[in-house]
Protein backbone atom coordinates (compact mmCIF):
# COMPACT_ATOMS: atom_id res chain seq x y z
CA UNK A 1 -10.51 -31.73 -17.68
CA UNK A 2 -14.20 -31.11 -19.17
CA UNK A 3 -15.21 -34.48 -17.48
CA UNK A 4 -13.61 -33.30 -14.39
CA UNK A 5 -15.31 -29.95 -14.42
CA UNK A 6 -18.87 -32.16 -14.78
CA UNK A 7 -18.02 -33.90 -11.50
CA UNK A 8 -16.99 -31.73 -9.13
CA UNK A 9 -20.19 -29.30 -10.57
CA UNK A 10 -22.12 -31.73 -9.82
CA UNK A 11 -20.53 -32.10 -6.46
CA UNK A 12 -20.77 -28.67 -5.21
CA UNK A 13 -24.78 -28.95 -5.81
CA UNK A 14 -24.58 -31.51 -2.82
CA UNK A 15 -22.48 -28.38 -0.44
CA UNK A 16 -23.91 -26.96 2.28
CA UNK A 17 -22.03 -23.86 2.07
CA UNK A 18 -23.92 -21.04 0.43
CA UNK A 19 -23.80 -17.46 1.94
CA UNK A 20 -26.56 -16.35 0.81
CA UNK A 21 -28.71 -19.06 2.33
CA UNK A 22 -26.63 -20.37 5.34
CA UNK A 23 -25.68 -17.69 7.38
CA UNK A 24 -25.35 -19.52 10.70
CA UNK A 25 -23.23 -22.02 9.05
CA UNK A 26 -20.29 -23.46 11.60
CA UNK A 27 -16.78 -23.62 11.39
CA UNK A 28 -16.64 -27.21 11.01
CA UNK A 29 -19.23 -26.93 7.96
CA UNK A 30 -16.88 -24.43 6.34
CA UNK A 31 -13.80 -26.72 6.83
CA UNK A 32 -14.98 -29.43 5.38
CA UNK A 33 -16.26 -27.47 2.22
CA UNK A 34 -12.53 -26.30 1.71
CA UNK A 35 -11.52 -29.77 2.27
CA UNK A 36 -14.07 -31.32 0.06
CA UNK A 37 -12.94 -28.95 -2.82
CA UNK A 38 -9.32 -29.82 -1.77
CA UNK A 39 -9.88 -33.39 -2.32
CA UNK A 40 -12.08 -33.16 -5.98
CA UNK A 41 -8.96 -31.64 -7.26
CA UNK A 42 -6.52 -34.02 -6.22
CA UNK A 43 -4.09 -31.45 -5.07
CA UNK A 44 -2.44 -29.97 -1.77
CA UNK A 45 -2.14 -26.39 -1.00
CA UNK A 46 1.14 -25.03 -2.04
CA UNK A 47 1.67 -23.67 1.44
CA UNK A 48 4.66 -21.29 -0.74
CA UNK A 49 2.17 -19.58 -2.13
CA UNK A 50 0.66 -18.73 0.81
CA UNK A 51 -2.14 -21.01 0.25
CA UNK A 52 -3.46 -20.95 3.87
CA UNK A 53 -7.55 -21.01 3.20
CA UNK A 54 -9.63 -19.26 5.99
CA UNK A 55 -12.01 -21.52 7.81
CA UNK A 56 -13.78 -19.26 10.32
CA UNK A 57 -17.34 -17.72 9.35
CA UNK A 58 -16.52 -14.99 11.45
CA UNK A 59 -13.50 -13.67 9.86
CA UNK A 60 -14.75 -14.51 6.47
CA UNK A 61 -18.13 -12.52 7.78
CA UNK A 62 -16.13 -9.38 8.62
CA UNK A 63 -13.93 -9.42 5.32
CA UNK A 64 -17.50 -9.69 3.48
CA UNK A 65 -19.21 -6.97 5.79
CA UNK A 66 -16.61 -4.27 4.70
CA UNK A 67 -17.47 -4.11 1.01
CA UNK A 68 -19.83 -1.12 0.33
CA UNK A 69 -23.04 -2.59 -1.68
CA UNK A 70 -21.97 -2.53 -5.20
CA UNK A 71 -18.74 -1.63 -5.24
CA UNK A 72 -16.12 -3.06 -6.98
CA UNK A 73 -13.91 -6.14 -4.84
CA UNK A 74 -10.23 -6.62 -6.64
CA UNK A 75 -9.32 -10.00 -4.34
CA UNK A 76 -6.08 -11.54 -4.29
CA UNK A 77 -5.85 -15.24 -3.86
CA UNK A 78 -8.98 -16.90 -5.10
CA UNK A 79 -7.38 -20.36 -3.60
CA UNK A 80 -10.95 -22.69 -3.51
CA UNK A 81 -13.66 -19.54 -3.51
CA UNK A 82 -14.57 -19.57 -0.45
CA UNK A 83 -14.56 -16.15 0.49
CA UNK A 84 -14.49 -14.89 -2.98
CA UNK A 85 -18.34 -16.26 -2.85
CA UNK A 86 -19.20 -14.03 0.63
CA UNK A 87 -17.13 -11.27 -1.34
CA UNK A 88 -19.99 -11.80 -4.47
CA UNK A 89 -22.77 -11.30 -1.79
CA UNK A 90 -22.17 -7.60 -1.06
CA UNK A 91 -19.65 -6.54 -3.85
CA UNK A 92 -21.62 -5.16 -7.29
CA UNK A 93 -18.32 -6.80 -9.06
CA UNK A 94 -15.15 -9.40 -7.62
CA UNK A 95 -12.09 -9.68 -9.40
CA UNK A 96 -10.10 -12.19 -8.23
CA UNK A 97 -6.68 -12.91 -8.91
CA UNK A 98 -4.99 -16.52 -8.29
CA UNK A 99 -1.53 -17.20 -9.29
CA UNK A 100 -2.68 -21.16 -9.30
CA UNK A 101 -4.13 -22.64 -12.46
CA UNK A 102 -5.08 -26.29 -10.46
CA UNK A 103 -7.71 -24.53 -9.26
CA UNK A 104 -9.81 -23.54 -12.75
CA UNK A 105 -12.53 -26.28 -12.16
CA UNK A 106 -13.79 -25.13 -8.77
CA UNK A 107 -13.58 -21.67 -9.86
CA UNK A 108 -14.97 -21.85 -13.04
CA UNK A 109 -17.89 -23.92 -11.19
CA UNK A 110 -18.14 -20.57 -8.96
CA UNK A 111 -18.31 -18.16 -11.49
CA UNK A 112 -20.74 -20.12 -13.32
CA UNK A 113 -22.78 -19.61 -10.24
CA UNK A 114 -22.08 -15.89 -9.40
CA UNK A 115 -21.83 -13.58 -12.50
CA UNK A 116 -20.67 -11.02 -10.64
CA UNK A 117 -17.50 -13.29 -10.42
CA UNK A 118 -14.31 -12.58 -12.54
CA UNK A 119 -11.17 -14.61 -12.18
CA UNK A 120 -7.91 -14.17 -13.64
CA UNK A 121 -4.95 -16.31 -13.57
CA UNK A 122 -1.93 -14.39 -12.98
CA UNK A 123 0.79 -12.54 -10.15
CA UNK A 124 -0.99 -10.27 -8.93
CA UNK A 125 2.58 -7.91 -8.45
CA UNK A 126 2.94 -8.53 -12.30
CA UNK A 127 -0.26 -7.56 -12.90
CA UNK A 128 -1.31 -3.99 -14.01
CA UNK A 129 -3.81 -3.69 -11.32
CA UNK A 130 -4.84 -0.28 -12.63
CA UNK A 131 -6.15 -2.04 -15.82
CA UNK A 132 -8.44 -3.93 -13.32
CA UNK A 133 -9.98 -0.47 -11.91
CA UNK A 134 -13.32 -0.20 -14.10
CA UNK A 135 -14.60 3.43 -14.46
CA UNK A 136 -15.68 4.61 -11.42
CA UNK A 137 -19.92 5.74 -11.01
CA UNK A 138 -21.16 7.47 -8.72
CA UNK A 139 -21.47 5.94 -5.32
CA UNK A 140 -19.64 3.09 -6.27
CA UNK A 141 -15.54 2.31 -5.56
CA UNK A 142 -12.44 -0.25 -5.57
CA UNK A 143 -11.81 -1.89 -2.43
CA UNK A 144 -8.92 -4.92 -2.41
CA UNK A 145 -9.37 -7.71 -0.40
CA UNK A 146 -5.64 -9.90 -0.20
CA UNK A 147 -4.54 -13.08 1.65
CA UNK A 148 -1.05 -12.45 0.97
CA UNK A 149 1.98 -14.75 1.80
CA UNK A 150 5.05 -12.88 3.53
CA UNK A 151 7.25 -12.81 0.36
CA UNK A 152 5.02 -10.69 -1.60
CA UNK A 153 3.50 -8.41 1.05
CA UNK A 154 6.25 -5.73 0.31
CA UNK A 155 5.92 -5.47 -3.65
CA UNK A 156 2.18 -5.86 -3.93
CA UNK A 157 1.57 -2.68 -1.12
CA UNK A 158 4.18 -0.54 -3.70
CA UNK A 159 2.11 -1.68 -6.41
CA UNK A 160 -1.29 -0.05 -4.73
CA UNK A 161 0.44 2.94 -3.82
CA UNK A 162 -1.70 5.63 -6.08
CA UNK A 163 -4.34 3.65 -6.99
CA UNK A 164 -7.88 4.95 -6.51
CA UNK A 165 -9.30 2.99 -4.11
CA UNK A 166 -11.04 3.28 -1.18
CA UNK A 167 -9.22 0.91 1.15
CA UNK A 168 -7.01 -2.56 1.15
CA UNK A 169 -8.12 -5.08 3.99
CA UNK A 170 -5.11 -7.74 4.27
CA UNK A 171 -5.20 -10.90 5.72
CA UNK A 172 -1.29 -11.44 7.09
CA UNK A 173 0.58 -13.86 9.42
CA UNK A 174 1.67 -12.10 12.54
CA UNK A 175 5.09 -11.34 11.85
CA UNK A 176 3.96 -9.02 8.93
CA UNK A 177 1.46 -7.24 11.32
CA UNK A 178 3.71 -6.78 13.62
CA UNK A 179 5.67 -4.70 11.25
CA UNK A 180 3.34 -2.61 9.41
CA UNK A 181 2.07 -1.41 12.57
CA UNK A 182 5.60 -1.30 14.53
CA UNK A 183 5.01 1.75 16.69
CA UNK A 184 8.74 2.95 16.76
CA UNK A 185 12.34 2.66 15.35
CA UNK A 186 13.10 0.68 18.37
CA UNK A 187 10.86 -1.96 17.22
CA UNK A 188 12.53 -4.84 16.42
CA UNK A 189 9.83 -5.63 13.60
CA UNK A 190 10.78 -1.81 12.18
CA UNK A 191 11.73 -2.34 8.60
CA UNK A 192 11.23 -0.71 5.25
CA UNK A 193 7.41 -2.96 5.39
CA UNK A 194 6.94 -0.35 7.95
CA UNK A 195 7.92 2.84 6.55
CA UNK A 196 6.15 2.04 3.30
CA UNK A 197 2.26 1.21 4.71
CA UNK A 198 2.50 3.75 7.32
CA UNK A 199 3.64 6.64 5.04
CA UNK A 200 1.16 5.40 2.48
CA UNK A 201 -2.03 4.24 4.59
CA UNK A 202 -3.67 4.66 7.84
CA UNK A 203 -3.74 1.66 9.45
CA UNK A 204 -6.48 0.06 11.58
CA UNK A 205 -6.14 -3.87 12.90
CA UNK A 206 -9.36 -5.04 12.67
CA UNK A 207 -9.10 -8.74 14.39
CA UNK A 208 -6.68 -11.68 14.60
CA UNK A 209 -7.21 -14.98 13.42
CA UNK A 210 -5.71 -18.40 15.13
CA UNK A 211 -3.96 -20.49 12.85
CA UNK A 212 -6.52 -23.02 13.71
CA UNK A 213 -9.07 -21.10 11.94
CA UNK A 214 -6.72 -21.67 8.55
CA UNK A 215 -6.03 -24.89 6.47
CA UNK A 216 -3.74 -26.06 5.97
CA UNK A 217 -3.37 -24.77 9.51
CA UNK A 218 0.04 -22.11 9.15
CA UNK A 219 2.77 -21.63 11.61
CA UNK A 220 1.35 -18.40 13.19
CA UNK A 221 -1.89 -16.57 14.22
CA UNK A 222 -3.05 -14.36 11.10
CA UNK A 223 -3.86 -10.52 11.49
CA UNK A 224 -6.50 -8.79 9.13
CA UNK A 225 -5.55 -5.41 8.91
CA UNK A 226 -7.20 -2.24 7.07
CA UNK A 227 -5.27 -0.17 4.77
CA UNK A 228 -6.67 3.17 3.83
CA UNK A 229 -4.76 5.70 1.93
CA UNK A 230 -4.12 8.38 2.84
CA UNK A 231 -5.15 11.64 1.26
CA UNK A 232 -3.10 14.73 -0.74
CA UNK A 233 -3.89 17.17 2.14
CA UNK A 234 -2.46 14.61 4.98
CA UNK A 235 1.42 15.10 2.99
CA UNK A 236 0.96 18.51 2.39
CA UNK A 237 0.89 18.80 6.51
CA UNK A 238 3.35 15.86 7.29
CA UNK A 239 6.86 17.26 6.12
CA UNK A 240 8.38 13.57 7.27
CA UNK A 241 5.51 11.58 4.94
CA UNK A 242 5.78 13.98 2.29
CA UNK A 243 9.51 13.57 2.60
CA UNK A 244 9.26 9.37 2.49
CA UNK A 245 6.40 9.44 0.09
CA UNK A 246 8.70 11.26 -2.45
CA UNK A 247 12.48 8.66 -1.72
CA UNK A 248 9.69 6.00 -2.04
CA UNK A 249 8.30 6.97 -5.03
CA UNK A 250 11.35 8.13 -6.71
CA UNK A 251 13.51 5.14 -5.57
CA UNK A 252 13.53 3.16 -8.92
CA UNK A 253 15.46 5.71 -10.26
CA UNK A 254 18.00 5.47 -7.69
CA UNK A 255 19.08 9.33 -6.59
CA UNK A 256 20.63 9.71 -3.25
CA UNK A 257 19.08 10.21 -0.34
CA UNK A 258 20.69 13.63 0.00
CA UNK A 259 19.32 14.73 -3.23
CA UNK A 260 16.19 13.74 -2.81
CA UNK A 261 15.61 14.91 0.80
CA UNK A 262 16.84 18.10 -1.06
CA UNK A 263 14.46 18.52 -3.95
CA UNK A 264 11.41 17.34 -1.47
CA UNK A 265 11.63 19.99 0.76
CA UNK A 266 11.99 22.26 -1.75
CA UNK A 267 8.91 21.07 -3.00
CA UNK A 268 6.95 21.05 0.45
CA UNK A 269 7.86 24.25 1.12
CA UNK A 270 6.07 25.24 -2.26
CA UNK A 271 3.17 22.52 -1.55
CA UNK A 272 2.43 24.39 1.99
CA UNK A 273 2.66 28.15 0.34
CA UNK A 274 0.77 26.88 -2.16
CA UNK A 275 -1.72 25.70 -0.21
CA UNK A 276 -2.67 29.70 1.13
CA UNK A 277 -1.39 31.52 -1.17
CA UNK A 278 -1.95 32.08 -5.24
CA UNK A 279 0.50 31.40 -7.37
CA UNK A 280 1.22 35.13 -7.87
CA UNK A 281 1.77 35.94 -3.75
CA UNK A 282 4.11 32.29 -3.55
CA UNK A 283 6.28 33.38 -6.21
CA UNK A 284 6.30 37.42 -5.08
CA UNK A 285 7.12 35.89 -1.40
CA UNK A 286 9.58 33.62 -2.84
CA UNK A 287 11.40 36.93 -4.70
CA UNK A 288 11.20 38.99 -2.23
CA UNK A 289 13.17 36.40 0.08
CA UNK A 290 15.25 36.11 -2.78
CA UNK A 291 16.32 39.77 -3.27
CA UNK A 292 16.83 39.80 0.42
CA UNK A 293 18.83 37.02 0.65
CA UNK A 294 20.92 38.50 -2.43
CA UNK A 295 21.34 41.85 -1.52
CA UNK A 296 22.88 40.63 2.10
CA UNK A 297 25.40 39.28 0.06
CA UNK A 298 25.92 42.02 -2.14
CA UNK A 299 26.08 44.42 0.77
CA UNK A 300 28.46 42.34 2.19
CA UNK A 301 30.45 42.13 -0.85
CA UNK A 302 30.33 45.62 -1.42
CA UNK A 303 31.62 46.60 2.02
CA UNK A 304 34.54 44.34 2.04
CA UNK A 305 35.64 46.38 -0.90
CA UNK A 306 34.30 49.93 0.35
CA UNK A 307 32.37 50.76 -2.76
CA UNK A 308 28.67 51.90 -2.91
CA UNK A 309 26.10 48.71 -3.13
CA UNK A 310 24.11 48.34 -6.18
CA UNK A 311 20.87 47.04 -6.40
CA UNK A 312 19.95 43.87 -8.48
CA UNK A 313 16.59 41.57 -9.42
CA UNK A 314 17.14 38.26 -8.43
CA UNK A 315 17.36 35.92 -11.29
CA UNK A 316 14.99 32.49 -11.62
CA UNK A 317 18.68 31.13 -10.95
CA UNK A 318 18.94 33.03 -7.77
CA UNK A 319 15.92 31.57 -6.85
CA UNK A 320 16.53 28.38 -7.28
CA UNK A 321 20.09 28.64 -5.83
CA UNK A 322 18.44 30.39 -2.47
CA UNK A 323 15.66 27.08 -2.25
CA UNK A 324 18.35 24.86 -2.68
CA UNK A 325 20.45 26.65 0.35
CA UNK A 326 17.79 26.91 2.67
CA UNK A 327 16.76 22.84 1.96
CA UNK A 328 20.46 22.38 2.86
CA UNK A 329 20.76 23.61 5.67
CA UNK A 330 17.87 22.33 6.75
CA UNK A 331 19.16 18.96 5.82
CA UNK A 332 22.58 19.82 7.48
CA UNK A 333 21.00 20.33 10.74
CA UNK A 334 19.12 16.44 10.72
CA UNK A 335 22.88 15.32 11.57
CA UNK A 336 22.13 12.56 9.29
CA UNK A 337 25.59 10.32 8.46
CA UNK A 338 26.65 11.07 5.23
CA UNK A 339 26.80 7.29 4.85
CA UNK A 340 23.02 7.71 4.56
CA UNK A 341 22.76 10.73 2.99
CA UNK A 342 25.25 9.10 -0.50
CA UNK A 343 23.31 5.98 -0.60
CA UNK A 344 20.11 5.67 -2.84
CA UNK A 345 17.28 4.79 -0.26
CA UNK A 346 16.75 1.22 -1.58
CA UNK A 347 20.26 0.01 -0.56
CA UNK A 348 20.00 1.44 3.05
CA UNK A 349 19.26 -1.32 5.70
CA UNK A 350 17.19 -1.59 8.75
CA UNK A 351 19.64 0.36 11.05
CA UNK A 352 19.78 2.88 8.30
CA UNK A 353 16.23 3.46 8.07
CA UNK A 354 16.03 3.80 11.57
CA UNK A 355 18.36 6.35 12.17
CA UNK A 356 16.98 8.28 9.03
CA UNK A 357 13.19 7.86 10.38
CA UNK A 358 14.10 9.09 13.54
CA UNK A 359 15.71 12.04 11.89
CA UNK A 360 13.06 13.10 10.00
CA UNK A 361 10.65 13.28 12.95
């Protein structure tokens, strides 16, 4: 391996592809860098793991361009470096993630080169990611840059979700674009993909990439999309994202739906008092509704048996009990099947999500 290391070092003196000195370098120079790499290896892409390497300056230009100066680059899928070295141009720090070990030599031969250049060998969906997030300066951030095959697209965006970074630029084939940015329920690319980056992120499609621009060259176009997350104040508005923000976040512990979509209104109600109102004037409005709410019933109560009412103080159950009515009935009037409503969210499929999206519009 150490002999191996010496060769292809040596090798990669002889490339022509350096960003720093060749920016006008052509698409057919960067192809046959990858290929050269490729070859000094003596492997083939393992097109499973999405190894699909981007061979268009342009689109490896843009990806670079959006890193603030000195910020911090988590990338996912090193692959041969190619971008990872544009990344080390703007980025004050890169650390890059590849799941695929045959490529050490080139990459240790890049990082030799670039200091600013950390590579780990791992799954990046196993990975703690938030162990990756160095203390944040002043001035400087976390931005991800991912090539990520279809299979893992899903997992790694619920594994961002939270994290404190500024945005996520993906590079995806066109089937996953189409469904992270499916503009209804009637899409047929709607899925749970769909709910999850556009409850999560805003989402802004920044170019698309043939699949000749790629090698080995993949079955469809690619899409490089923008992720950025959204922020507290956007859910505390939204009643429908703060309502699929909480059954996402909550769904590895498996309550129904009808729970859930229970206790988050509950809690939005509170959010959006909160949100004008001290905590003194929420919970006085909040018992106040409450000792309306209780002496109707009392009244009523009262009459039925023709005796004098009597006034009470609603109890911290009381209150509870009237929040939990009033999210009821709220919920009552979605007409949502109680098919839906008994499953936990993670079991409901396509056509349930749709009809439970459209509901909570």
């Amino acid at each position: 391996m150490g002999q191996k290391r010496r060769e292809i070092k040596n090798m990669e003196r002889q490339e022509s592809y350096h960003p720093d000195t060749n920016e006008g370098i052509n698409n057919n120079q960067l192809l046959r860098v990858v290929k050269d790499r490729i070859v000094k290896l003596g492997i083939r892409p393992n097109e499973n793991l999405g190894q699909h390497f981007l061979v268009d300056q342009a689109s490896i230009d843009l990806l670079a361009q959006s890193v603030h100066p000195g910020n911090t680059v988590i990338e996912v899928g090193t692959g041969v470096g190619q971008l990872t070295e544009a990344l080390a141009e703007k980025a004050g720090k890169v650390i890059s993630i590849e799941i695929d070990q045959r490529y050490e030599p080139i990459l240790t031969d890049i990082t030799n080169r670039y200091p600013n250049i950390q590579v780990i060998f791992g799954d990046a969906v196993a990975l703690k990611l938030q162990d990756l997030i160095p203390k944040q300066k002043d001035g400087e951030g976390v931005q991800i840059v991912a090539n990520l095959p279809f299979h893992i697209t899903e997992p790694f965006l619920h594994k961002i979700v939270g994290l404190p970074i500024e945005n996520v630029t993906l590079v995806v084939g066109q089937r996953l674009a189409l469904a992270i940015k499916a503009l209804s329920e009637d899409s047929p690319d709607f899925g749970q993909l769909t709910l999850l980056a556009q409850t999560f992120f805003d989402i802004n499609v920044l170019s698309t990439v043939e699949k000749q621009k790629s090698f080995p060259v993949p079955r469809t176009d690619s899409v490089i999309i923008r992720l950025t997350p959204k922020e507290e104040h956007e859910f505390r508005s939204n009643k429908r994202d703060f309502l699929f923000r909480r059954l996402f976040l909550t769904a590895k512990r498996n309550p129904l739906v009808k729970n859930c979509l229970k206790e988050g209104l509950i809690e939005f109600e509170r959010v959006k008092q909160m949100g004008t109102l001290s905590k003194k004037e929420h919970n006085h409005r909040l018992r106040s509704s409450a000792r309306v709410a209780l002496k109707r019933l009392v009244d009523e109560y009262n009459h039925s048996r023709g005796t004098a009412p009597t006034p009470q103080k609603p109890t911290e159950e009381d209150l509870k009990q009237l929040s939990q009515n009033q999210a009821r009935s709220i919920i009552d009037k979605m007409n949502i099947p109680e098919s839906i409503l008994s499953k936990p969210f993670e079991q409901l499929n396509n056509n349930e999500l749709e009809i439970l999206s459209k509901a909570l519009r």
